[in-house]
N, C-alpha and C. Protein backbone atom coordinates (compact mmCIF):
# COMPACT_ATOMS: atom_id res chain seq x y z
N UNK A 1 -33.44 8.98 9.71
CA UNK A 1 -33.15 7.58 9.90
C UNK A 1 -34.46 6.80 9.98
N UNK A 2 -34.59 5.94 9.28
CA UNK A 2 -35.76 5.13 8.95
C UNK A 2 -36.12 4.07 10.52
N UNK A 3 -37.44 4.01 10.61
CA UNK A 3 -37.92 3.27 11.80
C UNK A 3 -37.89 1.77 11.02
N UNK A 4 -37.38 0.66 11.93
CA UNK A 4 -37.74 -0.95 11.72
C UNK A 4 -38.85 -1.38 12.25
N UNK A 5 -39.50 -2.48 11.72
CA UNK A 5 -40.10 -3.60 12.67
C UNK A 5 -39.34 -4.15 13.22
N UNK A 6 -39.94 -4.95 13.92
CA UNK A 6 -39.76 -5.56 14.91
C UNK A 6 -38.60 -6.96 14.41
N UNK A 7 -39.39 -7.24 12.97
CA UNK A 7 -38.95 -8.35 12.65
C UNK A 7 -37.80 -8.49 11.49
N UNK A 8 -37.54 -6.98 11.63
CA UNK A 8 -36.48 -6.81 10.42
C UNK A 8 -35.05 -7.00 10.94
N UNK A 9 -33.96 -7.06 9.48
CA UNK A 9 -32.83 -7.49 9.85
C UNK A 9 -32.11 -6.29 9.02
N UNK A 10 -30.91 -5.96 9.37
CA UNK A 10 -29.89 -5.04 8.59
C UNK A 10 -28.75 -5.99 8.36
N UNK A 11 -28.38 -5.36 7.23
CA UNK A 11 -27.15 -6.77 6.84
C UNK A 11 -26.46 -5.21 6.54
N UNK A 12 -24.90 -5.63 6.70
CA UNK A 12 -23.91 -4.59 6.61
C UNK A 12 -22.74 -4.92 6.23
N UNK A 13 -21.62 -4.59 5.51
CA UNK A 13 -20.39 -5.80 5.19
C UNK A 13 -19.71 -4.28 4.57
N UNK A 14 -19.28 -3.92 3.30
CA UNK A 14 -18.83 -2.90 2.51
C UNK A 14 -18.58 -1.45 2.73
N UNK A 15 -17.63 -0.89 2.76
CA UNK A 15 -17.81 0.52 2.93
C UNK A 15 -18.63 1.18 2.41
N UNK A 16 -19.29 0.41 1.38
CA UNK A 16 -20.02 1.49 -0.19
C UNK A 16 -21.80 0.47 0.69
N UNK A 17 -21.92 0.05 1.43
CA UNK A 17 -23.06 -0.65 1.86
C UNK A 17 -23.84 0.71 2.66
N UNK A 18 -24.88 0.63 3.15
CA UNK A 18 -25.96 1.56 4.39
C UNK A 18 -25.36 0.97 5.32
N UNK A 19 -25.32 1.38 6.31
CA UNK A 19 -25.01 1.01 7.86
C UNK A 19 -23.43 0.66 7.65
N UNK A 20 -22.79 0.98 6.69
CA UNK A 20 -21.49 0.86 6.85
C UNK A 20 -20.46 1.57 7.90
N UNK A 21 -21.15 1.87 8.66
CA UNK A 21 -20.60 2.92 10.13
C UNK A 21 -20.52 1.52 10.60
N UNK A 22 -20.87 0.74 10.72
CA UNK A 22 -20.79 -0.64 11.85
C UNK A 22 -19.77 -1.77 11.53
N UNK A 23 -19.04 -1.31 10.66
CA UNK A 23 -17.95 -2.26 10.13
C UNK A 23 -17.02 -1.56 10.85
N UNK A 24 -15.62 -2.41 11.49
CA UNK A 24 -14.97 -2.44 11.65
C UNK A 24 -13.89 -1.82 11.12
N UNK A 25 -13.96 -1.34 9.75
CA UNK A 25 -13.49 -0.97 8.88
C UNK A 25 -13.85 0.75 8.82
N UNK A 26 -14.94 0.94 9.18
CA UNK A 26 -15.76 2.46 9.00
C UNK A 26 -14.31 3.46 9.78
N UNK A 27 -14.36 4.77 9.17
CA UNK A 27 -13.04 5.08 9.55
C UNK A 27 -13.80 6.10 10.96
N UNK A 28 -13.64 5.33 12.26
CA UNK A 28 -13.75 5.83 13.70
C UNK A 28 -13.16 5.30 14.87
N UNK A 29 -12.16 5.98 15.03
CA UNK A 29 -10.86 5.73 15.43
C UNK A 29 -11.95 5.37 17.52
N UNK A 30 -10.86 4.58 17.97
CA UNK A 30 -10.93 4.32 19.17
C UNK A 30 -9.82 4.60 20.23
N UNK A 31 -9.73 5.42 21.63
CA UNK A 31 -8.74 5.60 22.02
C UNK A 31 -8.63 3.89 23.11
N UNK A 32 -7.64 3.22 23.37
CA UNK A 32 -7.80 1.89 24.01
C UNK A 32 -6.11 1.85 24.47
N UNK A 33 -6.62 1.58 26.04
CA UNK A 33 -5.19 1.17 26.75
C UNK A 33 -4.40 2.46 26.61
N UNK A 34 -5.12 3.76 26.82
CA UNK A 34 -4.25 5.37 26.29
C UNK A 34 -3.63 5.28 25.41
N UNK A 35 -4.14 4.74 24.00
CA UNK A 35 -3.43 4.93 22.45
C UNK A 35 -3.98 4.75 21.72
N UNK A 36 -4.49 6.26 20.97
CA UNK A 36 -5.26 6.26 19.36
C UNK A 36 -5.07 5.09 18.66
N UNK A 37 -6.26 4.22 17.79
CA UNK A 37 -6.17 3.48 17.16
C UNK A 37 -7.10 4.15 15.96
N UNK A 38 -7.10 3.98 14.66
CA UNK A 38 -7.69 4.86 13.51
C UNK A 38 -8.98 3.92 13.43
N UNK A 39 -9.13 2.33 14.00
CA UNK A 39 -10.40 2.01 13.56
C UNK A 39 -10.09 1.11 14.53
N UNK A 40 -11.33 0.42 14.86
CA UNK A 40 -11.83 -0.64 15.51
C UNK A 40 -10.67 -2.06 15.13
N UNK A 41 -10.79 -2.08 13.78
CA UNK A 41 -9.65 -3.13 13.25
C UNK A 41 -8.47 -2.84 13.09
N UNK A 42 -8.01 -2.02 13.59
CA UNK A 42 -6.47 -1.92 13.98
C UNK A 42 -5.85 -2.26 15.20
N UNK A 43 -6.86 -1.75 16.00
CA UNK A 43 -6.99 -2.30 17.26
C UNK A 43 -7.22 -3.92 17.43
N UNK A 44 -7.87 -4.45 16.94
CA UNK A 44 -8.46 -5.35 17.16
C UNK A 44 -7.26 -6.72 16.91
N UNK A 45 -6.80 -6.34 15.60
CA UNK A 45 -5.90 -7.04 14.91
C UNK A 45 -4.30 -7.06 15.71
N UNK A 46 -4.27 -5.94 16.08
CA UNK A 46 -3.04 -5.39 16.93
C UNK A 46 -2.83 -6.26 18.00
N UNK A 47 -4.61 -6.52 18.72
CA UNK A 47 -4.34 -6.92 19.93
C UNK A 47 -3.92 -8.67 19.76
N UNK A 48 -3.93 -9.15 18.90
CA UNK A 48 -3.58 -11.11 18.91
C UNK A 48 -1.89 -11.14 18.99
N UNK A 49 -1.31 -9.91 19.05
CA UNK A 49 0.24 -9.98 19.49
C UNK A 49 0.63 -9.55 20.91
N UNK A 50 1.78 -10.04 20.89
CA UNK A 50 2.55 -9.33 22.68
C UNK A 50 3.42 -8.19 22.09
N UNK A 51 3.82 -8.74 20.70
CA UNK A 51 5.18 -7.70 20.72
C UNK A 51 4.41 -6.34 19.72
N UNK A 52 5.08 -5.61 21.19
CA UNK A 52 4.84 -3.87 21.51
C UNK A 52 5.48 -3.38 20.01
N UNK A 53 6.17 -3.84 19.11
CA UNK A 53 6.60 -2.97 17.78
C UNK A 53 6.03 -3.13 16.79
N UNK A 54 5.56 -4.60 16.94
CA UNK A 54 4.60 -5.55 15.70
C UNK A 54 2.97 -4.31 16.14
N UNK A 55 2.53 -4.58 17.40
CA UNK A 55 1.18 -3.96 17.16
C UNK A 55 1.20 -2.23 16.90
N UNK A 56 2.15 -1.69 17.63
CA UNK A 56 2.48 -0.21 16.69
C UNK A 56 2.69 -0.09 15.14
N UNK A 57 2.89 -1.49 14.67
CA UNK A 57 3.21 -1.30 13.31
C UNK A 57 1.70 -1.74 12.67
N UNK A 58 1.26 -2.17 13.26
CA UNK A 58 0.14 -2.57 12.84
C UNK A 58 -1.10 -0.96 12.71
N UNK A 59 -1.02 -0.69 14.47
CA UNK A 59 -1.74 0.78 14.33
C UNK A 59 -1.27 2.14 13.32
N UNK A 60 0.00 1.91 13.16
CA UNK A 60 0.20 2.79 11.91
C UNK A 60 -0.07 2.53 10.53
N UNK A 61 -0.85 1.39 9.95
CA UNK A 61 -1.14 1.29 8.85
C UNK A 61 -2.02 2.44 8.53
N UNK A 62 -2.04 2.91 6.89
CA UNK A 62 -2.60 3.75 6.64
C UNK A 62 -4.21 3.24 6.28
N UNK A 63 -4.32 2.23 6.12
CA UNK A 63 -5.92 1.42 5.59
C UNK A 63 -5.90 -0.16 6.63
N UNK A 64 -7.54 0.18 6.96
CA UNK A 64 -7.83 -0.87 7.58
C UNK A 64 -7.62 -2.41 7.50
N UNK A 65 -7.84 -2.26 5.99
CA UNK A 65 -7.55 -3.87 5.48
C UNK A 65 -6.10 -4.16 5.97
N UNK A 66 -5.03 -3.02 5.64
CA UNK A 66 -3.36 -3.46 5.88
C UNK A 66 -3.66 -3.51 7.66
N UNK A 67 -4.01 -2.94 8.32
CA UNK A 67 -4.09 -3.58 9.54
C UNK A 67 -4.17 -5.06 9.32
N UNK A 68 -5.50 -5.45 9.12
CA UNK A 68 -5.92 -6.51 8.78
C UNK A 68 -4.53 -7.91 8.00
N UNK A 69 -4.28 -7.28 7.43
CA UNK A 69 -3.46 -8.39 6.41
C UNK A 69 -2.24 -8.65 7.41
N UNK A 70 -1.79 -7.17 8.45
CA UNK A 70 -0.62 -7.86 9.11
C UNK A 70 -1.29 -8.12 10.56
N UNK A 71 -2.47 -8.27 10.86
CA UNK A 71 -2.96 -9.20 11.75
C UNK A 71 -3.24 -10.76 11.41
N UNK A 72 -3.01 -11.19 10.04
CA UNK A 72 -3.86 -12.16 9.95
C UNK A 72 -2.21 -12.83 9.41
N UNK A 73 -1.04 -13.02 9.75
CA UNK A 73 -0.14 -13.18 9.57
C UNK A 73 0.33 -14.19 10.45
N UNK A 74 0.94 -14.94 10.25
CA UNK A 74 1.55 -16.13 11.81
C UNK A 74 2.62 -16.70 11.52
N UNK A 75 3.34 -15.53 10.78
CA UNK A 75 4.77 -15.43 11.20
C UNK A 75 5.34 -15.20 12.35
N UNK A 76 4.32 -14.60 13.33
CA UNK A 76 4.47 -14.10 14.70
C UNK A 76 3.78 -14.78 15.56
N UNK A 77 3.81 -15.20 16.05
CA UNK A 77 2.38 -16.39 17.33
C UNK A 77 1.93 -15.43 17.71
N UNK A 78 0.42 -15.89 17.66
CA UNK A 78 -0.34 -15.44 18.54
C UNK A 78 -0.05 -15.31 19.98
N UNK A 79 -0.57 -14.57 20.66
CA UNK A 79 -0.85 -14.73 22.14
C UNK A 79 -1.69 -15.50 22.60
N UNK A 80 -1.21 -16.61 23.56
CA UNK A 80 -1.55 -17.84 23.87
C UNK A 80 -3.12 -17.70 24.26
N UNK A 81 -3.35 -16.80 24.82
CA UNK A 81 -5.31 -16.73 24.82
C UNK A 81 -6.11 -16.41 24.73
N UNK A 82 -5.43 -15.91 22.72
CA UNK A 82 -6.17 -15.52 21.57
C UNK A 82 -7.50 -15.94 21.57
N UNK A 83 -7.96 -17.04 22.04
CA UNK A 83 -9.76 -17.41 21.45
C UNK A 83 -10.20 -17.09 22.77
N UNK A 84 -9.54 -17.62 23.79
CA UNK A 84 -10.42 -16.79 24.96
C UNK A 84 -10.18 -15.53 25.36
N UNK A 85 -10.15 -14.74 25.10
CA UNK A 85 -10.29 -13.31 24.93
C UNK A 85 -10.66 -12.05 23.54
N UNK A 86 -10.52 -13.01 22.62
CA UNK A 86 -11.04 -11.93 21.61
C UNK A 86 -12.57 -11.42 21.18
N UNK A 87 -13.78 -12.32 22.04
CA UNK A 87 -14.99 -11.83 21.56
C UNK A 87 -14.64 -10.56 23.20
N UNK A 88 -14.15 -10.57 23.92
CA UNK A 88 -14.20 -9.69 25.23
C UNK A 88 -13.35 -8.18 24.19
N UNK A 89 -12.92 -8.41 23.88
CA UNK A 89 -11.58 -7.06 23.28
C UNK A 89 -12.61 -6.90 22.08
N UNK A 90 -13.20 -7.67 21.09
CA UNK A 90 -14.06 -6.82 20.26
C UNK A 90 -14.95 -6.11 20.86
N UNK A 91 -15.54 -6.55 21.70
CA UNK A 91 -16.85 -6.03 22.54
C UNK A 91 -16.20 -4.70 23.13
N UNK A 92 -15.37 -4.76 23.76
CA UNK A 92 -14.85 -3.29 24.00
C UNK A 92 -14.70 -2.44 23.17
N UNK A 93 -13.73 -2.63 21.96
CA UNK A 93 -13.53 -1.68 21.23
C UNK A 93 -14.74 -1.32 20.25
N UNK A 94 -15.63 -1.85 20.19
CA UNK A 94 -16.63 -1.60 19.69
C UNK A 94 -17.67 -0.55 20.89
N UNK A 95 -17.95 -1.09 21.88
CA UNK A 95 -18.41 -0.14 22.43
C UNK A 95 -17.64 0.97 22.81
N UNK A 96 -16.41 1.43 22.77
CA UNK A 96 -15.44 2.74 23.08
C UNK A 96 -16.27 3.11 21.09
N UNK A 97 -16.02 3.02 20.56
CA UNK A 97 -16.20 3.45 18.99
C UNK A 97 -17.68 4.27 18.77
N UNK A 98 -18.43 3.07 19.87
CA UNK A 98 -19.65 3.70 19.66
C UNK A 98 -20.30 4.78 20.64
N UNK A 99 -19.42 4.97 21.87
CA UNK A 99 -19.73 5.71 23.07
C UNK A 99 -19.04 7.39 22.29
N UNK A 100 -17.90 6.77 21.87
CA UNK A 100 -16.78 8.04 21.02
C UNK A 100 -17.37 9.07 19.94
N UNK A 101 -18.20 8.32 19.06
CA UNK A 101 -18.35 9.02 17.78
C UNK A 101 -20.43 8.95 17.83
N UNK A 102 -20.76 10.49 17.66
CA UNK A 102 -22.14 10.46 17.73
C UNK A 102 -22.91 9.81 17.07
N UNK A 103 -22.25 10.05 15.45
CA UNK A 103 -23.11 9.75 14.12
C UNK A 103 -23.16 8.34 14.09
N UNK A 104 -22.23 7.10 14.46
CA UNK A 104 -22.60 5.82 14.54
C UNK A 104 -23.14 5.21 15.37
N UNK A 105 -23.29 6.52 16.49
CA UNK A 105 -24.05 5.74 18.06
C UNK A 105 -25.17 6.13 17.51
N UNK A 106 -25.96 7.52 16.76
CA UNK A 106 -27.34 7.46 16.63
C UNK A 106 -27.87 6.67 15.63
N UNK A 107 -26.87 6.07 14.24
CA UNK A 107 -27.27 5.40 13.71
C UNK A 107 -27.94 3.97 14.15
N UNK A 108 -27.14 3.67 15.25
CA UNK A 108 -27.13 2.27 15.46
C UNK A 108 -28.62 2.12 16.38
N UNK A 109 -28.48 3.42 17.31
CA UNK A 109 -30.03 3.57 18.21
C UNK A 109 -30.98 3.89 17.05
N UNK A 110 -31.08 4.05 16.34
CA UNK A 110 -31.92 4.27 15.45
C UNK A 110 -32.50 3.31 14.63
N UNK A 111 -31.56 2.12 14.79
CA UNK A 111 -32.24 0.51 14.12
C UNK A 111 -33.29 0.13 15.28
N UNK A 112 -34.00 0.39 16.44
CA UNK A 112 -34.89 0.13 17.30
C UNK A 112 -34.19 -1.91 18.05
N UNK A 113 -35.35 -2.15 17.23
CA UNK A 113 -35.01 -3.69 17.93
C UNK A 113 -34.80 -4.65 16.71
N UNK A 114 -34.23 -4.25 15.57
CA UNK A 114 -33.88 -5.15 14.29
C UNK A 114 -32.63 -5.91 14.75
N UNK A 115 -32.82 -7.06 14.13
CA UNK A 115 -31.31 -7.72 14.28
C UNK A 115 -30.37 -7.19 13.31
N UNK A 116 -29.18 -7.15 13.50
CA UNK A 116 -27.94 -6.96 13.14
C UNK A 116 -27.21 -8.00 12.76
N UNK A 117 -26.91 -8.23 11.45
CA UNK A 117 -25.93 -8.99 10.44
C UNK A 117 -24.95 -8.29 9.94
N UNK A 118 -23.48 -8.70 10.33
CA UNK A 118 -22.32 -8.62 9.31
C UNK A 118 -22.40 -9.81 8.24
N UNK A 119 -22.83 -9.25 6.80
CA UNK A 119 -23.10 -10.16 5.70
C UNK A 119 -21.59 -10.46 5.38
N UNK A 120 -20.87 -11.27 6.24
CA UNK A 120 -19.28 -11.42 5.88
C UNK A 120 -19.17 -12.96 5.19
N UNK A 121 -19.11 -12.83 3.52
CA UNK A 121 -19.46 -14.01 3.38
C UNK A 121 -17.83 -15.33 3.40
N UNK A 122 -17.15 -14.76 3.98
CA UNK A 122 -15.83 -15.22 4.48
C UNK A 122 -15.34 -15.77 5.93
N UNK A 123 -16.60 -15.35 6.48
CA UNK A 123 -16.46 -15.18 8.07
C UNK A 123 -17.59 -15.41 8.35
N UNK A 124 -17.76 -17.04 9.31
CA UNK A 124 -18.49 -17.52 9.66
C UNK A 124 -18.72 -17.55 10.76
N UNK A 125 -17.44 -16.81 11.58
CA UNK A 125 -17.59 -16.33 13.28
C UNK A 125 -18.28 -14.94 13.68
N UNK A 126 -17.21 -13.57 12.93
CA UNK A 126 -17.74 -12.66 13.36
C UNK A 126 -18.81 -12.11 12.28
N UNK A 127 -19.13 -13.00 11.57
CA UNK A 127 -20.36 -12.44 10.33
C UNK A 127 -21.18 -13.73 10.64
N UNK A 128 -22.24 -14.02 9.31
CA UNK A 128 -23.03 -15.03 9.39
C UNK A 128 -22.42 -15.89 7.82
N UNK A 129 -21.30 -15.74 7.27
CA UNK A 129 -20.57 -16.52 6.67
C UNK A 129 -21.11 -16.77 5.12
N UNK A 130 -20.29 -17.33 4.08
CA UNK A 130 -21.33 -17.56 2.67
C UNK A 130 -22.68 -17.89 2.69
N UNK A 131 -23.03 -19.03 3.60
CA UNK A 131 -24.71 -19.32 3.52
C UNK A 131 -25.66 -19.15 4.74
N UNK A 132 -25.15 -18.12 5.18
CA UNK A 132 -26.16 -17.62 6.40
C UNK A 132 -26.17 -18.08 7.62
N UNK A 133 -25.18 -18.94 7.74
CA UNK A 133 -25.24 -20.16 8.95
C UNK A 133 -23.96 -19.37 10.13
N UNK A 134 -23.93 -18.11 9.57
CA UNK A 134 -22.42 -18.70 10.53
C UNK A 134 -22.36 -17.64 12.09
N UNK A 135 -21.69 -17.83 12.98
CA UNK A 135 -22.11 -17.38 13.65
C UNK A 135 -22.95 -15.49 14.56
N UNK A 136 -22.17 -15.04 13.61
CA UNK A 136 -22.43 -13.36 13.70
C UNK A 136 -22.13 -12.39 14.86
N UNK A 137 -20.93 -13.25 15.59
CA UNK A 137 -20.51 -12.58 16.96
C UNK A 137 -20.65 -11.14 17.06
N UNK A 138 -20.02 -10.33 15.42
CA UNK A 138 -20.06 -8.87 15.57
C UNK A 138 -21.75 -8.67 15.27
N UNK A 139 -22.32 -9.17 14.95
CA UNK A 139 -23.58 -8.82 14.88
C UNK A 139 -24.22 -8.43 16.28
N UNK A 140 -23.97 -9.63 16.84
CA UNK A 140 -25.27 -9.54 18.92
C UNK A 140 -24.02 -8.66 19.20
N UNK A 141 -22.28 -8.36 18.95
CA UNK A 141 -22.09 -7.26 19.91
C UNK A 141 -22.40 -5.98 19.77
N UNK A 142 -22.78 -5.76 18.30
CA UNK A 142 -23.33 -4.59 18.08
C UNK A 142 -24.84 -4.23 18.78
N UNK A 143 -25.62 -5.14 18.85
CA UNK A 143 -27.01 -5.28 19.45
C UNK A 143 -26.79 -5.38 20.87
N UNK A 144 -25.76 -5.82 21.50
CA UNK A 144 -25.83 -5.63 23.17
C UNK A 144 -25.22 -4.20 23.35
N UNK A 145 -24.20 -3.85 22.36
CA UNK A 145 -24.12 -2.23 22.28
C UNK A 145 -25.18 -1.05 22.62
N UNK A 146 -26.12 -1.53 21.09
CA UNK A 146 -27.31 -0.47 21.09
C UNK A 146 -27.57 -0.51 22.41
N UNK A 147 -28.42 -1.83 23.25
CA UNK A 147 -28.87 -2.40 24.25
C UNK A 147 -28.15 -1.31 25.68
N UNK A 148 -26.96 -1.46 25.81
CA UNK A 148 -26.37 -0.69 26.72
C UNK A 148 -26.02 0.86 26.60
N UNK A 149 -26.12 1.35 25.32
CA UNK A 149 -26.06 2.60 25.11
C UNK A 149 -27.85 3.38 25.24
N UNK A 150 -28.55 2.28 25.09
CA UNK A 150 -29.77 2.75 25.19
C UNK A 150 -30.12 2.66 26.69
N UNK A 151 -29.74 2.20 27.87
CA UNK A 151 -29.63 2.15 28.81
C UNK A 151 -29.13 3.60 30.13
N UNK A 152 -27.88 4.09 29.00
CA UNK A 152 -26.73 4.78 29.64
C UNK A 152 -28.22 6.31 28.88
């Protein structure tokens, strides 16, 4: 695993990308609330519902994206405090993912002190969006990750 400067950045987005262990998508299942989830985004997506059949149906998708597509659905309401709570529930399931599975916890200790970009050019919250501006929430939670796993 290659050493950074100080002043370098990793950009990550694609399964077929380097550092593609840090997507949400990378297949490393999380156990959360005592129930296997196959990825970070099954979980994740699961959690913006109440109803207990909708998010089982969700964790049984066979591919991340179909998580995804029946999370991003609103045929079903959200749970009323969807924005205040979802950077707290990524941050978890991301750190269970990375405490869980070796090969993406040493990858990630192994970026030193580089910043971390999800190049999501769709997503201007949890990436840095089409023109670089956007916010990169999964980015600093991956970096307060390293931060606390390098700690532990």
């Amino acid at each position: 695993m290659p050493d950074y400067p100080e002043s370098s950045t990793i950009y990550f987005y694609a399964q077929t990308d380097p550092y593609a262990e840090f997507s949400n998508f990378a297949p490393y299942g999380v156990a959360m609330d005592d129930i296997w989830w196959p990825t970070v985004e099954h979980y994740f997506q699961a959690q913006k519902f109440h109803d207990v059949d909708y998010r089982e149906q969700i964790r049984r998708c066979s591919k991340p994206k179909d998580a995804k597509a029946l999370g991003m659905t609103r045929k079903l309401a959200l749970r009323e405090d969807w924005e205040q709570v979802k950077d707290q529930i990524m941050l978890d399931a991301v750190r269970v993912k990375f405490q869980t599975h070796p090969a993406p916890r040493d990858l990630l200790l192994s970026t030193g002190t580089a910043e971390i970009v999800e190049n999501a050019p769709m997503d201007a919250y949890w990436g840095c969006g089409l023109d670089g501006s956007g916010l990169n929430k999964l980015g600093y939670i991956l970096m307060a990750v390293r931060n606390k796993l390098r700690i532990e």
